[in-house]
N, C-alpha and C. Protein backbone atom coordinates (compact mmCIF):
# COMPACT_ATOMS: atom_id res chain seq x y z
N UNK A 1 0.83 -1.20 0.00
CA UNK A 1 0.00 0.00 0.00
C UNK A 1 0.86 1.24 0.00
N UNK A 2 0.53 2.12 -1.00
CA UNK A 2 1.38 3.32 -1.25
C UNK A 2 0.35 4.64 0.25
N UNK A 3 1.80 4.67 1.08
CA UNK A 3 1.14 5.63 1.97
C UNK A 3 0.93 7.35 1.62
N UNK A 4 0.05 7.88 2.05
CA UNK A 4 -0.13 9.67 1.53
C UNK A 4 0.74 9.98 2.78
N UNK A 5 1.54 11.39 2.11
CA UNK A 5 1.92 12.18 3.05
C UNK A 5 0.73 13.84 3.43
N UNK A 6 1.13 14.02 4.57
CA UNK A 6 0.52 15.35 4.94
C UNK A 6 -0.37 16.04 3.82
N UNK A 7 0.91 16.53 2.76
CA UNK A 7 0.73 17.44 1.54
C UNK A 7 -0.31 16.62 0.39
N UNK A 8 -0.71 15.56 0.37
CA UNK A 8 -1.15 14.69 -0.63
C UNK A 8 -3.06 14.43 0.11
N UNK A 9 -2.82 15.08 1.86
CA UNK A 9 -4.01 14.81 2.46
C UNK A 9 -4.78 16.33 2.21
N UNK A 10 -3.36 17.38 2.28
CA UNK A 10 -4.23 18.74 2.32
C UNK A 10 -4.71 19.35 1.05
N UNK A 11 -4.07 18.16 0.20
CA UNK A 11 -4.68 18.64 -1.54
C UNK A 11 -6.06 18.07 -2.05
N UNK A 12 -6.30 17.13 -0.76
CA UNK A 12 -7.79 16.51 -1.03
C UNK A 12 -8.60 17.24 -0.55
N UNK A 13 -8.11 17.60 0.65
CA UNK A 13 -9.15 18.63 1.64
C UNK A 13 -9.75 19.56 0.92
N UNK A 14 -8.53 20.43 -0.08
CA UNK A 14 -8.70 21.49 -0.90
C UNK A 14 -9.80 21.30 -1.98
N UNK A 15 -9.79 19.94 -2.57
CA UNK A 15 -10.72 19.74 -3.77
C UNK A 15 -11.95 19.41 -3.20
N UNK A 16 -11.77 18.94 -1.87
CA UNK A 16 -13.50 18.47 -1.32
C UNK A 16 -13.74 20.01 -1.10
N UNK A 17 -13.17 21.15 -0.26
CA UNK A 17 -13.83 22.20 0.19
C UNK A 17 -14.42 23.12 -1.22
N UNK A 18 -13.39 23.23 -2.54
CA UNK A 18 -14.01 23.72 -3.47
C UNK A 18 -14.63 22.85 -4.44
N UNK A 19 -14.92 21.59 -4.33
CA UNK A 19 -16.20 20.78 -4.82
C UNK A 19 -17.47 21.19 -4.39
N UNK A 20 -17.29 21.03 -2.86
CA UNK A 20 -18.96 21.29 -2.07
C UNK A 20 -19.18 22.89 -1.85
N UNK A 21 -17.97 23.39 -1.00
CA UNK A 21 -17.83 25.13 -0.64
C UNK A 21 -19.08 25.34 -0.08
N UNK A 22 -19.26 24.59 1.06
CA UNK A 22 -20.75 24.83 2.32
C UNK A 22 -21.51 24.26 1.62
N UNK A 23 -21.44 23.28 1.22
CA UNK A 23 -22.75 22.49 0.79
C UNK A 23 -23.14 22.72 -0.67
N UNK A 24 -24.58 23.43 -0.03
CA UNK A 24 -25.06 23.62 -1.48
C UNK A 24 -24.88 24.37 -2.91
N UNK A 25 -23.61 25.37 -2.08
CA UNK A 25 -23.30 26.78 -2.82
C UNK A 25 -22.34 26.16 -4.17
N UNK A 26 -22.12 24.69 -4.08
CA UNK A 26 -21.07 24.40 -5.77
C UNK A 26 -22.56 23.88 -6.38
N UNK A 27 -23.96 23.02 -6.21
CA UNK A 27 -24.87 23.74 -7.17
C UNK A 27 -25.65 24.74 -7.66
N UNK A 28 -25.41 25.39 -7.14
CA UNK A 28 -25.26 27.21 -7.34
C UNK A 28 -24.68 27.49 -8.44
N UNK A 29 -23.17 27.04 -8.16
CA UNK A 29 -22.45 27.41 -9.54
C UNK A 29 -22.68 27.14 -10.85
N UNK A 30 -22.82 25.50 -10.82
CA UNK A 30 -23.13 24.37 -11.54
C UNK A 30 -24.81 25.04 -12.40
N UNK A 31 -25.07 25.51 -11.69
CA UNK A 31 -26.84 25.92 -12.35
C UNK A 31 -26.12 27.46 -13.07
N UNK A 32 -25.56 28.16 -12.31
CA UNK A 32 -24.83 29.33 -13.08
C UNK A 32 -25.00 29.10 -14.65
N UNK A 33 -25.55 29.91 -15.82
CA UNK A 33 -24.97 29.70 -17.05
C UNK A 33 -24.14 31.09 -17.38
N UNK A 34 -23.26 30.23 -18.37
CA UNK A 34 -21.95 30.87 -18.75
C UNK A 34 -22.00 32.20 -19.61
N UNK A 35 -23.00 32.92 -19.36
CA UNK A 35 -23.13 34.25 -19.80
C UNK A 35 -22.35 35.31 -19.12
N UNK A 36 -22.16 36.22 -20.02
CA UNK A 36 -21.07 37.72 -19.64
C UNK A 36 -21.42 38.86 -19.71
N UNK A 37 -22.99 39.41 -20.68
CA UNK A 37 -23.11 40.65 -20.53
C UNK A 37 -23.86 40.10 -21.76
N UNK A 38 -25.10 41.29 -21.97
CA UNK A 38 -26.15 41.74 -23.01
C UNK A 38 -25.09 41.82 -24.22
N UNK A 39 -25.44 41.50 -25.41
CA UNK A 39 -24.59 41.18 -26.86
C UNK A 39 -25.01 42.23 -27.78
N UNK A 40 -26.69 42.39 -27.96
CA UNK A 40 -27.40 43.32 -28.89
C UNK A 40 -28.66 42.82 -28.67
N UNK A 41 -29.59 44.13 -29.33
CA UNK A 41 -31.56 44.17 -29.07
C UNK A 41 -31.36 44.29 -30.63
N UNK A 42 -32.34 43.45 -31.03
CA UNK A 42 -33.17 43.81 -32.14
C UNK A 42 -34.08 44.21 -32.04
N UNK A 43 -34.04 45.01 -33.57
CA UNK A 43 -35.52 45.55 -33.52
C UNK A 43 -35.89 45.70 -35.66
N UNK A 44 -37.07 44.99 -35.42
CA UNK A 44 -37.62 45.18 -36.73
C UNK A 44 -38.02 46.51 -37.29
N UNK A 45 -37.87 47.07 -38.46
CA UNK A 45 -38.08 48.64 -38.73
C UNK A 45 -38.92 48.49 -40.07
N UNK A 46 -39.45 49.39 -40.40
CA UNK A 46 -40.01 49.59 -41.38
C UNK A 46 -39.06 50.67 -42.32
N UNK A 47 -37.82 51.04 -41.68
CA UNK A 47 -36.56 51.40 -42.96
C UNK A 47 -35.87 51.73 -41.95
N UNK A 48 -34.90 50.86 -42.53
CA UNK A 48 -33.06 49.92 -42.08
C UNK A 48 -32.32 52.00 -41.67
N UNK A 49 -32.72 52.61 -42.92
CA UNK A 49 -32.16 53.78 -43.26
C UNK A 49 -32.77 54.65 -42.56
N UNK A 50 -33.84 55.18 -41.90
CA UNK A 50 -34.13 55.91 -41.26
C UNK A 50 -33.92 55.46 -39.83
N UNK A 51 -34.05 54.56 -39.05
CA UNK A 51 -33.49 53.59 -38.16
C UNK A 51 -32.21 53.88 -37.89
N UNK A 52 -31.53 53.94 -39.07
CA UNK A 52 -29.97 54.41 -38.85
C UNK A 52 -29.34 55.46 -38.23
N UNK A 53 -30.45 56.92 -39.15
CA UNK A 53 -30.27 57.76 -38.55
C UNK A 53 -30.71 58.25 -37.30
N UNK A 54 -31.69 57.62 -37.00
CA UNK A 54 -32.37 57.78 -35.47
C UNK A 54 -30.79 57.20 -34.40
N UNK A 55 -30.59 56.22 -34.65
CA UNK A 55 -30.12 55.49 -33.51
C UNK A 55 -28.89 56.27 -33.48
N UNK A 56 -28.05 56.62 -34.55
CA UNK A 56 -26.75 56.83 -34.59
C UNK A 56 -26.83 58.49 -34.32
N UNK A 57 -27.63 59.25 -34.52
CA UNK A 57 -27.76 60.54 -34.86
C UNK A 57 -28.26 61.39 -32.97
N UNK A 58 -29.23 59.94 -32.35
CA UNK A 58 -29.66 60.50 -31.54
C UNK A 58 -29.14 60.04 -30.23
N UNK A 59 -28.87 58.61 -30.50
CA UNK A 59 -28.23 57.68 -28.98
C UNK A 59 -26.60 57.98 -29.51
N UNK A 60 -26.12 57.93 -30.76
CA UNK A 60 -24.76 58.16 -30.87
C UNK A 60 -24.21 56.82 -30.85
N UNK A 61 -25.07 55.79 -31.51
CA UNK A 61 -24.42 54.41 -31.92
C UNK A 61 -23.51 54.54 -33.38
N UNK A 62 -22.35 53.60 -33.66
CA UNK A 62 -22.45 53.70 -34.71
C UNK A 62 -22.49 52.66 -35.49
N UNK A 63 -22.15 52.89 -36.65
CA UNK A 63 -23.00 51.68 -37.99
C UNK A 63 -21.49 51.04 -38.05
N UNK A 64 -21.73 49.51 -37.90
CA UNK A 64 -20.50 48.71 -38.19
C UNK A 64 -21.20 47.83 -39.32
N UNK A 65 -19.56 46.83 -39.91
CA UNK A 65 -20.40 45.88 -40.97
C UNK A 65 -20.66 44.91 -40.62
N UNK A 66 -21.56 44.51 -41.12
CA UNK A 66 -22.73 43.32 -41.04
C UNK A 66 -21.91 42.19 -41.53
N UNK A 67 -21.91 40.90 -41.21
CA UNK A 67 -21.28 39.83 -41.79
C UNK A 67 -22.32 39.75 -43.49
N UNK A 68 -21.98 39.50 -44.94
CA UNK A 68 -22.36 39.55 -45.88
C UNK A 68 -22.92 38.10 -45.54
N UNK A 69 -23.29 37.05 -45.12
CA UNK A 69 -23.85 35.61 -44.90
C UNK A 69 -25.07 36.29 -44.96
N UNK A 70 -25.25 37.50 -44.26
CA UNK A 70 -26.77 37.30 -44.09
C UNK A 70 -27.83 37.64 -45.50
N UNK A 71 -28.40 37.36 -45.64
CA UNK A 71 -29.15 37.48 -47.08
C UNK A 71 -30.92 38.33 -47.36
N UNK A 72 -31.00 39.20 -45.73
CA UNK A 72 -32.06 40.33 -45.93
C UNK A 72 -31.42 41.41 -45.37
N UNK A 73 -32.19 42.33 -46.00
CA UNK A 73 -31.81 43.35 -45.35
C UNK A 73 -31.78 44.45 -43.66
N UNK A 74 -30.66 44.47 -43.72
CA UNK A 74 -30.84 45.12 -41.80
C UNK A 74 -29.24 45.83 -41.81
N UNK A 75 -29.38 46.41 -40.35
CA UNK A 75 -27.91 46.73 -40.22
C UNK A 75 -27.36 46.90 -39.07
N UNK A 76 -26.58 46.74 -38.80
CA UNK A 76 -25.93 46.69 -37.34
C UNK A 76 -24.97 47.97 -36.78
N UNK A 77 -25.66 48.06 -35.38
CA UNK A 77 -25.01 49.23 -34.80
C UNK A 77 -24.44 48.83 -33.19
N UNK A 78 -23.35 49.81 -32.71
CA UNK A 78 -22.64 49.35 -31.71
C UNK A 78 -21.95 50.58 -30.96
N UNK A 79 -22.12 50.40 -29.79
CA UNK A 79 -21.64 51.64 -28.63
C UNK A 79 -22.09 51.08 -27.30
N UNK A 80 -21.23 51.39 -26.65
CA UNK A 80 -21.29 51.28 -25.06
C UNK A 80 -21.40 50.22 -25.02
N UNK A 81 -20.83 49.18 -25.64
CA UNK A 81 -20.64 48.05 -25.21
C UNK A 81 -22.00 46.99 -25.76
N UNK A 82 -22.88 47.67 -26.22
CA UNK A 82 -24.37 47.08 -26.78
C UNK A 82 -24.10 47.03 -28.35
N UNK A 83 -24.83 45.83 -28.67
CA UNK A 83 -25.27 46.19 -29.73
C UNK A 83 -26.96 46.28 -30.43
N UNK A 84 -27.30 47.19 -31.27
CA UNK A 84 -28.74 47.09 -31.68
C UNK A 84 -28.29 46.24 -33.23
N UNK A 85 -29.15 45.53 -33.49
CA UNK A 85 -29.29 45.12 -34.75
C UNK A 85 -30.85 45.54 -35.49
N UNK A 86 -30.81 46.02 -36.98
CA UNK A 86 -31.88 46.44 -37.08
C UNK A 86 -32.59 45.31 -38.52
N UNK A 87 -33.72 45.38 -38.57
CA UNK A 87 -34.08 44.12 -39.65
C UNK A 87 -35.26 44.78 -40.29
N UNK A 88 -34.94 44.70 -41.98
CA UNK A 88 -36.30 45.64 -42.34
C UNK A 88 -37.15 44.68 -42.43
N UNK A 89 -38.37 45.48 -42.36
CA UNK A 89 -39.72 44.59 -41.40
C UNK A 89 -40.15 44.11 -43.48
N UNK A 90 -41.05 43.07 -43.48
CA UNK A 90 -41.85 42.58 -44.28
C UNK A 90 -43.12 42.62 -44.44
N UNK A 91 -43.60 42.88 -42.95
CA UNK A 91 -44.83 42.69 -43.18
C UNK A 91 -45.23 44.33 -42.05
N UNK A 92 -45.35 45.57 -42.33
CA UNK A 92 -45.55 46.37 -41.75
C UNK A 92 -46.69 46.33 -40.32
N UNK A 93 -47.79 45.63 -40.57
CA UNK A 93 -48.93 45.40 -39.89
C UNK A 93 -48.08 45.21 -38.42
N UNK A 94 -47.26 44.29 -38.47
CA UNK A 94 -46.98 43.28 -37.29
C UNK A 94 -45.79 44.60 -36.66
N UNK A 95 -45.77 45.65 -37.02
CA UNK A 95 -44.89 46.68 -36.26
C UNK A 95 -45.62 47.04 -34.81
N UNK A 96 -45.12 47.77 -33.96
CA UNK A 96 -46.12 48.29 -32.98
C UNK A 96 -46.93 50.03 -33.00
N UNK A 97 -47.78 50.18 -33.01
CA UNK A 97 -48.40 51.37 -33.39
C UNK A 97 -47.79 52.20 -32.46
N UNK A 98 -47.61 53.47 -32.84
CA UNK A 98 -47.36 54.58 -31.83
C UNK A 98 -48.54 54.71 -30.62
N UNK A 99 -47.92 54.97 -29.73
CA UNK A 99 -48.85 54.91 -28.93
C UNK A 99 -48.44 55.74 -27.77
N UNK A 100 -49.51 56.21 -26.81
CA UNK A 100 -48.79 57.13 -25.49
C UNK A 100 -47.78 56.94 -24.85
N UNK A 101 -46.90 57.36 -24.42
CA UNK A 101 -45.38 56.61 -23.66
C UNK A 101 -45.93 56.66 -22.40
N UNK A 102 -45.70 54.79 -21.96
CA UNK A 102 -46.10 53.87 -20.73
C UNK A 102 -44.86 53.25 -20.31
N UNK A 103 -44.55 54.16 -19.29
CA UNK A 103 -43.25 53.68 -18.49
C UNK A 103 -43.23 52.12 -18.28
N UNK A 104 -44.31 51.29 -17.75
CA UNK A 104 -44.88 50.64 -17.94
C UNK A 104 -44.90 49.49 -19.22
N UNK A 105 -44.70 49.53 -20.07
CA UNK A 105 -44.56 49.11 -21.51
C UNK A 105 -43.14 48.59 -21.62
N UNK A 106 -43.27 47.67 -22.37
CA UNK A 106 -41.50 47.27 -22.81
C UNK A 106 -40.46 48.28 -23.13
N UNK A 107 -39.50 47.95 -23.33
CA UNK A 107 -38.80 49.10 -23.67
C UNK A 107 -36.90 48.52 -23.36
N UNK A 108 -36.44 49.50 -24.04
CA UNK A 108 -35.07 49.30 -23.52
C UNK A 108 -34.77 50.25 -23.12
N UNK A 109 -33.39 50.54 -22.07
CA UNK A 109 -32.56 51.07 -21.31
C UNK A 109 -31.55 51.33 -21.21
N UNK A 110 -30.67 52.79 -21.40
CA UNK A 110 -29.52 52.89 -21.76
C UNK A 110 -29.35 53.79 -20.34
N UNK A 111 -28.39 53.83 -19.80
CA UNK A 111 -27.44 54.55 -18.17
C UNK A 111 -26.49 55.76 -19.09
N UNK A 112 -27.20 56.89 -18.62
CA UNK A 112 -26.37 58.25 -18.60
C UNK A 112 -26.28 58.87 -17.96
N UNK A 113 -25.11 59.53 -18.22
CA UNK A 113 -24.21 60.03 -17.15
C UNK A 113 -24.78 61.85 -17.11
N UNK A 114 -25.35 62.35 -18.13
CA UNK A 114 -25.75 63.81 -18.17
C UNK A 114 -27.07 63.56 -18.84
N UNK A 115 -28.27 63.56 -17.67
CA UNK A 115 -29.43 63.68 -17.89
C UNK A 115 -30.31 64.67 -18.84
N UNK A 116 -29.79 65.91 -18.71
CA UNK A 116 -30.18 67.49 -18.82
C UNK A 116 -29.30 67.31 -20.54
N UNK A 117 -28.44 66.89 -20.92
CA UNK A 117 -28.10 67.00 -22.34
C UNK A 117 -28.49 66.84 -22.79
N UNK A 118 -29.25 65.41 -22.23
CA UNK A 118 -30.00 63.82 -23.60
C UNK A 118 -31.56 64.88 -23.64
N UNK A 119 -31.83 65.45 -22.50
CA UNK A 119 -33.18 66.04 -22.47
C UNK A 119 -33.23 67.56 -23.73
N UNK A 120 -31.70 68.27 -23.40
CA UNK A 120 -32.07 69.20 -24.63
C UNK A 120 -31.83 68.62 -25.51
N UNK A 121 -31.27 67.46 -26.01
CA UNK A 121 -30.56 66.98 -27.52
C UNK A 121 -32.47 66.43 -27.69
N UNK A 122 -33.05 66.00 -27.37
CA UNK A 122 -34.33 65.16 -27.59
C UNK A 122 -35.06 66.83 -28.11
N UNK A 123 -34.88 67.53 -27.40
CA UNK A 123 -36.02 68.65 -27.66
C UNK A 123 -35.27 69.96 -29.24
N UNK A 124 -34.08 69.52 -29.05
CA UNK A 124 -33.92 69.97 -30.48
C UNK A 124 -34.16 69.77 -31.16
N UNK A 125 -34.30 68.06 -31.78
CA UNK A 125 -35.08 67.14 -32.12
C UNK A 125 -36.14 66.59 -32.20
N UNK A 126 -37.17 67.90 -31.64
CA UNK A 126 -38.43 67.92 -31.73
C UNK A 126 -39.19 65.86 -31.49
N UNK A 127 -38.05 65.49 -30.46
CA UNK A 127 -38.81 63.86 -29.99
C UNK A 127 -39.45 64.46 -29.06
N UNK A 128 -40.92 63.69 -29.09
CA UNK A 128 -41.92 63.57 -27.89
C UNK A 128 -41.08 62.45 -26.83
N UNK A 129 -41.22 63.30 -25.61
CA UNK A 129 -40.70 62.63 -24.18
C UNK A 129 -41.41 62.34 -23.05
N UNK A 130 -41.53 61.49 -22.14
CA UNK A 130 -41.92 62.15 -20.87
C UNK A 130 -40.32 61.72 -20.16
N UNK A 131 -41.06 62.39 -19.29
CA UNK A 131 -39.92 62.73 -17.99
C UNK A 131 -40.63 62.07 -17.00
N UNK A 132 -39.52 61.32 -15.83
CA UNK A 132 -40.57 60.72 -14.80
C UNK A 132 -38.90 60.96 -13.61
N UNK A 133 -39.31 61.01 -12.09
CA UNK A 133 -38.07 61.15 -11.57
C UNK A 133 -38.92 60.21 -10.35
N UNK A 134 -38.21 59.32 -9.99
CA UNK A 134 -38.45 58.26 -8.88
C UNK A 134 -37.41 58.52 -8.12
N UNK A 135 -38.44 58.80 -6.51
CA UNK A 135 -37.45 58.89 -5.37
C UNK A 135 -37.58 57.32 -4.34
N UNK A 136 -36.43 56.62 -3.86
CA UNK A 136 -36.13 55.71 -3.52
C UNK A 136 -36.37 56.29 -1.78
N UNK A 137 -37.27 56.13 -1.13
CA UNK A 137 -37.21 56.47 0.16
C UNK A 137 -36.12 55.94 1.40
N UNK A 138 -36.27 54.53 0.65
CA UNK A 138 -35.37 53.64 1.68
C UNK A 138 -34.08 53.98 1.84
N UNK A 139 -33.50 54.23 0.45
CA UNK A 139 -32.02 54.25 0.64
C UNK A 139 -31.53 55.90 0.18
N UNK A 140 -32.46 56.68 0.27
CA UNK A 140 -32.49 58.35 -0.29
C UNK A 140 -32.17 58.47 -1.77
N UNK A 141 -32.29 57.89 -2.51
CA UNK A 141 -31.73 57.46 -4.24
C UNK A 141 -33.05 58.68 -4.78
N UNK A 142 -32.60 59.52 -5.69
CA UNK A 142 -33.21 59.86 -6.82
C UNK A 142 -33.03 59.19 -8.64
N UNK A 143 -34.03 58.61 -8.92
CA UNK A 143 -33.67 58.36 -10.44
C UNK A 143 -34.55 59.00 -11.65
N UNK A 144 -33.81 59.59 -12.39
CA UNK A 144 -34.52 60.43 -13.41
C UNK A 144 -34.60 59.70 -14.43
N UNK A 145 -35.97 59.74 -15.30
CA UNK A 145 -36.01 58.58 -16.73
C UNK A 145 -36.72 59.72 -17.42
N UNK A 146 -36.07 59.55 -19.00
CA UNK A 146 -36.90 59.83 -19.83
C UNK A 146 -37.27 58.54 -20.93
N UNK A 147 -38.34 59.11 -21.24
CA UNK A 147 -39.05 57.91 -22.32
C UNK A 147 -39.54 58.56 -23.65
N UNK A 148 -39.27 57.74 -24.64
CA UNK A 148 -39.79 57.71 -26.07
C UNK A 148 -39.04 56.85 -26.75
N UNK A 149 -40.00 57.22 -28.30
CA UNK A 149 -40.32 56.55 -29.01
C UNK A 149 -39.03 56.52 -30.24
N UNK A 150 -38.98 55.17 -30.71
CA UNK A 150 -37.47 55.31 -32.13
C UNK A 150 -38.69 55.35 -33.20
N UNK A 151 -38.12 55.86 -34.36
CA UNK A 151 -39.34 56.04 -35.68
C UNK A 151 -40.42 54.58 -35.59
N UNK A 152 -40.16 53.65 -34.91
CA UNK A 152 -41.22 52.17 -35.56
C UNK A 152 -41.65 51.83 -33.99
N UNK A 153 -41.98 53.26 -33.08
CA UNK A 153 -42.83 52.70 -31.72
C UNK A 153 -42.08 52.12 -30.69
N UNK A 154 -40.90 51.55 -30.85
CA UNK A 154 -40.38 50.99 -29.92
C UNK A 154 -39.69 51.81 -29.01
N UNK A 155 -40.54 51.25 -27.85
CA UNK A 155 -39.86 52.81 -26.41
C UNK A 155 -38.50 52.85 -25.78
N UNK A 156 -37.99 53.72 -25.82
CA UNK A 156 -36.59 53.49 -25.33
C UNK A 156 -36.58 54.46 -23.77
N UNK A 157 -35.52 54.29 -23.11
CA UNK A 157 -35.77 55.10 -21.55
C UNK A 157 -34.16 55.37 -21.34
N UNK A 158 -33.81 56.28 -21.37
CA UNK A 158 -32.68 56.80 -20.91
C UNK A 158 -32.66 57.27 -19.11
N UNK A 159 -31.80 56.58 -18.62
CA UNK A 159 -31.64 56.98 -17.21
C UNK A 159 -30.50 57.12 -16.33
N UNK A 160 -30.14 57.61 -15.41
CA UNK A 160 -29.40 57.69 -14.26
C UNK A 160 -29.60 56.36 -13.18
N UNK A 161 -30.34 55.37 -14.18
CA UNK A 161 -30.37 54.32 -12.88
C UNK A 161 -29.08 53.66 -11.64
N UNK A 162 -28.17 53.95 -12.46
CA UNK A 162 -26.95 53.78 -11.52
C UNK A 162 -26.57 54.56 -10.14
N UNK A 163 -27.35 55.75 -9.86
CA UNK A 163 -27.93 56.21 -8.45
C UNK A 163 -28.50 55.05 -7.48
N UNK A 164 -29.25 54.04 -7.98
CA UNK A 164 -29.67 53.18 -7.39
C UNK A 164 -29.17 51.90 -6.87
N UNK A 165 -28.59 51.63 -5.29
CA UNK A 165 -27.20 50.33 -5.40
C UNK A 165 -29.04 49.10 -5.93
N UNK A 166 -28.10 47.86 -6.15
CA UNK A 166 -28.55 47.24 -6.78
C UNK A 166 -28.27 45.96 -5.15
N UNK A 167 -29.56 45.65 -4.74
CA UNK A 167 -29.38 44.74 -3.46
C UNK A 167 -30.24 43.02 -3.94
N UNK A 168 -29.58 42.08 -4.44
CA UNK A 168 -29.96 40.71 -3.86
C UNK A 168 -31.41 40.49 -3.26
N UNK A 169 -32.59 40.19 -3.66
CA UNK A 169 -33.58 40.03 -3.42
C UNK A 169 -34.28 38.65 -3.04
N UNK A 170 -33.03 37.67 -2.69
CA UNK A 170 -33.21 36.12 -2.30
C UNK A 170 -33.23 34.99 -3.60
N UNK A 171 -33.01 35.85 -4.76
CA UNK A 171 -32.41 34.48 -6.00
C UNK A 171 -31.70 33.82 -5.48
N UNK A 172 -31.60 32.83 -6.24
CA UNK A 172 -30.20 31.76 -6.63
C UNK A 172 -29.06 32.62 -7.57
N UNK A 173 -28.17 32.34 -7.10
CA UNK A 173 -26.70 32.74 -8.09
C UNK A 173 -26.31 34.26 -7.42
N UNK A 174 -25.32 34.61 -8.03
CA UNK A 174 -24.64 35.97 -7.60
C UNK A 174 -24.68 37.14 -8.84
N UNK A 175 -24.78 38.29 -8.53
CA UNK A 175 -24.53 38.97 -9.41
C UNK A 175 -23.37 39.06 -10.05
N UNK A 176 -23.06 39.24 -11.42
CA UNK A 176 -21.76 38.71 -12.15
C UNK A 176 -21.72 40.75 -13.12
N UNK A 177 -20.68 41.20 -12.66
CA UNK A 177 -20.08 42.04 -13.75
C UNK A 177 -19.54 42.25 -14.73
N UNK A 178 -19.60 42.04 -16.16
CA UNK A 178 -19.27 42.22 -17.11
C UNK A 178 -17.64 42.56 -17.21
N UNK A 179 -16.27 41.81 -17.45
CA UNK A 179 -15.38 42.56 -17.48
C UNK A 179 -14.89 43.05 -19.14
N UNK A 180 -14.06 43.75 -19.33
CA UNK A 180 -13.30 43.69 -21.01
C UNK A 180 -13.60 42.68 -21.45
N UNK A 181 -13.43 41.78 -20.89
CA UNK A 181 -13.61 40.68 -22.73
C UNK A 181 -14.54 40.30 -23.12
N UNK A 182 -15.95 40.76 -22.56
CA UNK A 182 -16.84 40.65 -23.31
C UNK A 182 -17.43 41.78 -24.42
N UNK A 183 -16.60 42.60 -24.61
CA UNK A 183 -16.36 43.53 -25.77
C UNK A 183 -15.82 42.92 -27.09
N UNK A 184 -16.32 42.71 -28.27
CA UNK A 184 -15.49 41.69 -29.39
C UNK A 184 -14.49 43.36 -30.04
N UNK A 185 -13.63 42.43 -30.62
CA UNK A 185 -12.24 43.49 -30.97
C UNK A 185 -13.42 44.67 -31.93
N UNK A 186 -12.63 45.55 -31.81
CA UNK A 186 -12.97 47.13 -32.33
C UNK A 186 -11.68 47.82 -33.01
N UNK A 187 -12.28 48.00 -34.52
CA UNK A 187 -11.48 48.79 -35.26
C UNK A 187 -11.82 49.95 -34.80
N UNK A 188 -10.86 50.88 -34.42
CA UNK A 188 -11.48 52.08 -33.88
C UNK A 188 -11.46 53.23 -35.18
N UNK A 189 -10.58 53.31 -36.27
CA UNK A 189 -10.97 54.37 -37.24
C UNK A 189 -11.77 53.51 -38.61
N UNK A 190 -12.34 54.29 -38.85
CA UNK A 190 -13.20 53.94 -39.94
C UNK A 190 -12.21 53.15 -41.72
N UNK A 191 -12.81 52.49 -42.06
CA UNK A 191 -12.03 51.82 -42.96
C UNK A 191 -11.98 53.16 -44.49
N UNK A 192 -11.78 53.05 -45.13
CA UNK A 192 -11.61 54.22 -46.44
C UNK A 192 -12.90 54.13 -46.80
N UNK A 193 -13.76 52.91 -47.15
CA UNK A 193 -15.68 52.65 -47.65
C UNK A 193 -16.30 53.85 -46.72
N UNK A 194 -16.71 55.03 -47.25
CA UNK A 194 -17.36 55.63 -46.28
C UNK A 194 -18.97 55.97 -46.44
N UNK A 195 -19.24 55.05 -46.96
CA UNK A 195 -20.97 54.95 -47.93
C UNK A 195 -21.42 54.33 -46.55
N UNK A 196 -20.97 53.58 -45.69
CA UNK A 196 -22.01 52.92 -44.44
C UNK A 196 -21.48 53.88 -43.00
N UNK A 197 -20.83 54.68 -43.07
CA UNK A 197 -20.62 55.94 -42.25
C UNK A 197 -21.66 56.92 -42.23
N UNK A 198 -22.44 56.86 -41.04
CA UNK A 198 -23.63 57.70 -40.58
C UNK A 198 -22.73 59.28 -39.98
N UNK A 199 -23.09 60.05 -39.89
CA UNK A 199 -22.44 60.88 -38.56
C UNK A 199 -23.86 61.71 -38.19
């Protein structure tokens, strides 16, 4: 019988404590899926080209290239780490109608840092907004949102939500932060083709 020394007992110890790690907390991990951060929102348009200029002109995304595999028309945009992809619609009906802005309502969410800019840049721009400011009693937090509409109804909300700490509400799993590498590589100057260059 081949005997263990000391060092051969405390390397087991080590793999049982981060196998189990208090029990139940390694199927915790195990249920964890291997996600890193939001990739891109689509959104169907009724024109790829006006879409373009909304997103890039008003959120300040810009237009990258599309892999040529794909075989309809759409186009892809990218900033802050998001991407929107846009897809021209086929069948107009199935768009969503304009409608009153309902905080309430789906929508996506972008975190800014100068509230009062995005609010005059919207009103130069003659976009319909509301404004809504939620005070957090518990923890003294103010958060300011504005809401509207991209040309094809779909509501978008710009906010300061990052005023607000973000507390664990009794899920399973841990909150996970996004580091660098879930950014894919970035040409940062524009290639010489300047026909898919929005500004």
């Amino acid at each position: 019988m081949q005997q263990k020394n000391k060092s051969d007992h405390h390397m087991e110890d080590d793999k049982a404590k981060s196998n189990n790690d208090d029990g139940d907390h390694g199927d915790e991990q195990q249920q964890q899926p291997p996600l890193m951060a939001l990739n891109h929102v689509s959104r169907v348009c009724k024109n790829v080209e006006e879409s373009i200029d909304f997103y890039t002109k008003v959120l300040g995304f810009v237009e990258i290239e599309r892999p040529p595999a794909f075989d309809f028309d759409g186009a892809w945009l990218f900033n802050y780490g998001v991407g929107v992809h846009l897809v021209q619609s086929k069948d107009h009906e199935k768009l969503p109608q304009p409608h009153n802005l309902d905080p309430m309502d789906n929508h996506i969410s972008f975190q800014c840092e100068d509230m009062n800019a995005i609010e005059r840049k919207l009103k130069e721009l003659n976009i319909k907004c509301k404004k809504r400011t939620v005070e957090d009693d518990k923890n003294g937090s103010v958060i300011d949102q504005l809401f509207f509409n991209d040309p094809d109804g779909f509501m978008i909300e710009i906010c300061n939500c990052e005023n607000l700490k973000l507390v664990p509400a009794g899920s399973l799993g841990k909150i996970m932060l996004p580091l660098d590498r879930h950014n894919p590589p970035i040409q940062v100057q524009p290639n010489n083709n300047d026909d898919h260059i929005h500004n």
